[in-house]
Protein backbone atom coordinates (compact mmCIF):
# COMPACT_ATOMS: atom_id res chain seq x y z
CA UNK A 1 -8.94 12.03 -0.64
CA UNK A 2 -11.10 10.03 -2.81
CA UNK A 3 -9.52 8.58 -6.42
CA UNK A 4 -11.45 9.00 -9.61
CA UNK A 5 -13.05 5.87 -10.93
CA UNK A 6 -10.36 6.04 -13.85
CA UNK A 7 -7.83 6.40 -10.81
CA UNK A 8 -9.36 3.31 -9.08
CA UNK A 9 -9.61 1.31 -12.10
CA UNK A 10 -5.83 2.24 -13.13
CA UNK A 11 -4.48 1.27 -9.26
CA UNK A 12 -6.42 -1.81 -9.53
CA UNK A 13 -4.53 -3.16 -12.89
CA UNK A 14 -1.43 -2.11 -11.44
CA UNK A 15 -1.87 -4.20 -8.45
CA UNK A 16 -2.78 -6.86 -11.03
CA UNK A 17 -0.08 -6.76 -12.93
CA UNK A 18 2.35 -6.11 -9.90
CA UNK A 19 1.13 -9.72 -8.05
CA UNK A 20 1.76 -11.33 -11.00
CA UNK A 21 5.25 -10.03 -11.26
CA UNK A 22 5.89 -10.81 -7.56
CA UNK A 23 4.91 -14.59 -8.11
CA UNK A 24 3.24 -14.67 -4.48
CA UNK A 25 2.99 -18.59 -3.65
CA UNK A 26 -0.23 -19.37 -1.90
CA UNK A 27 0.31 -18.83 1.52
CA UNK A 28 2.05 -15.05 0.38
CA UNK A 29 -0.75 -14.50 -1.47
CA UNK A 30 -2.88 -14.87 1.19
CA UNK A 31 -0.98 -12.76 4.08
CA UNK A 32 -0.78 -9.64 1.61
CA UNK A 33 -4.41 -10.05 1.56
CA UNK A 34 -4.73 -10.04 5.26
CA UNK A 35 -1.79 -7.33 5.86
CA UNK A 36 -3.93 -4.60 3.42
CA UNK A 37 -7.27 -5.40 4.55
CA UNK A 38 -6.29 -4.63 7.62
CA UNK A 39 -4.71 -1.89 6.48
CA UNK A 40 -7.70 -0.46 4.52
CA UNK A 41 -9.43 -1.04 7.88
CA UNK A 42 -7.31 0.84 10.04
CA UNK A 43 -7.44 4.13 7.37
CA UNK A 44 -11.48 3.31 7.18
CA UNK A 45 -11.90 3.65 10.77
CA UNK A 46 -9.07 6.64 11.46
CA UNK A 47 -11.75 8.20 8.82
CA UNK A 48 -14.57 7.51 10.45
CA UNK A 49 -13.01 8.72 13.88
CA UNK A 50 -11.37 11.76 12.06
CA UNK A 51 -13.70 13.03 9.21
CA UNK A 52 -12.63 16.15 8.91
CA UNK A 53 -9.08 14.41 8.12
CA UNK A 54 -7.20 15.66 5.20
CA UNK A 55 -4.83 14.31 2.68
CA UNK A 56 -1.96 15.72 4.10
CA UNK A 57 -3.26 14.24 7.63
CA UNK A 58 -3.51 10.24 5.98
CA UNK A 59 0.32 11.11 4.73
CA UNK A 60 1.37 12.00 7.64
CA UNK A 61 -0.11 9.03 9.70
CA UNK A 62 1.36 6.65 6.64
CA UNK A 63 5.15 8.07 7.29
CA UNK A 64 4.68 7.76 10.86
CA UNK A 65 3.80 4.00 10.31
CA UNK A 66 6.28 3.28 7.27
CA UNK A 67 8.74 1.05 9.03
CA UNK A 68 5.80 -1.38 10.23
CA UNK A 69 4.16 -1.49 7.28
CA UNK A 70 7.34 -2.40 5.69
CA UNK A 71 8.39 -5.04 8.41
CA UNK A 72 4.76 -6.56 7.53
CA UNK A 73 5.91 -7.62 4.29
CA UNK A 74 9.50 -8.11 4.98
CA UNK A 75 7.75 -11.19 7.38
CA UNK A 76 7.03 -13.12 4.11
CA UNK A 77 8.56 -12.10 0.94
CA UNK A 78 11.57 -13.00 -0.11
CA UNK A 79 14.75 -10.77 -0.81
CA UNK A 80 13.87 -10.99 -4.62
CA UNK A 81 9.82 -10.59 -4.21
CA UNK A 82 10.96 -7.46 -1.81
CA UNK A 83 13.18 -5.89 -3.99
CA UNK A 84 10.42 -5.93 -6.55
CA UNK A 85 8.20 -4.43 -3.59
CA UNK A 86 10.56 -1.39 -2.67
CA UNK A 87 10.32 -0.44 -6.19
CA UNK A 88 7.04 -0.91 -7.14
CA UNK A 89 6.15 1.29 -3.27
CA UNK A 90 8.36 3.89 -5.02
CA UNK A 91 6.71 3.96 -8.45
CA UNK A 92 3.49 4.29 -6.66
CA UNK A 93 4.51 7.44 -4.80
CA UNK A 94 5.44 9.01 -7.68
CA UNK A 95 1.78 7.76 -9.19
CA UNK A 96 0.13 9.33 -6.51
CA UNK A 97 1.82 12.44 -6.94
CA UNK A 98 2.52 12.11 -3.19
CA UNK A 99 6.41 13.90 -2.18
CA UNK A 100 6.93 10.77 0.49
CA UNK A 101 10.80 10.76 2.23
CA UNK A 102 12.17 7.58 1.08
């Protein structure tokens, strides 16, 4: 389930351009950090434990977590800044070519 460098290079100026547009104050900008490191921890170590894992394994485990994940923002944006997150989760879906229930 590995991206592309093109793919990695195209997620990373999205994320850019998306904290930009979210105008994260300091203290946001620093608890989104935290809340996906841990985040790419957790998937880096359910792949270590699991490395025969596949795609539709990691999507599974991601739905089964979705209302967390979303709480873990909820806990510091704002109803604007989260508004702007909803859509910008959705767009990413669709970039991923991933078929995720809303």
């Amino acid at each position: 389930m590995s991206l592309t460098a093109e793919q990695r290079e195209q997620v990373a100026s999205e994320l850019k351009r998306f904290a930009g547009d979210l105008n994260l104050t300091d203290e946001q900008k620093e608890k989104l950090h935290t809340a996906l490191a841990e985040a790419r921890e957790r998937v880096g170590e359910y792949l270590r434990n699991n490395p025969n894992t596949t795609k539709a394994d990691i999507i599974a485990k991601v739905r089964a977590h979705r209302d967390e994940i979303r709480q873990r923002v909820v806990n510091f944006l704002t109803p604007e800044q989260l508004s702007k997150w909803d859509s910008e989760v959705a767009k990413a879906k669709e970039f991923l070519g991933q078929t995720l229930d809303a």
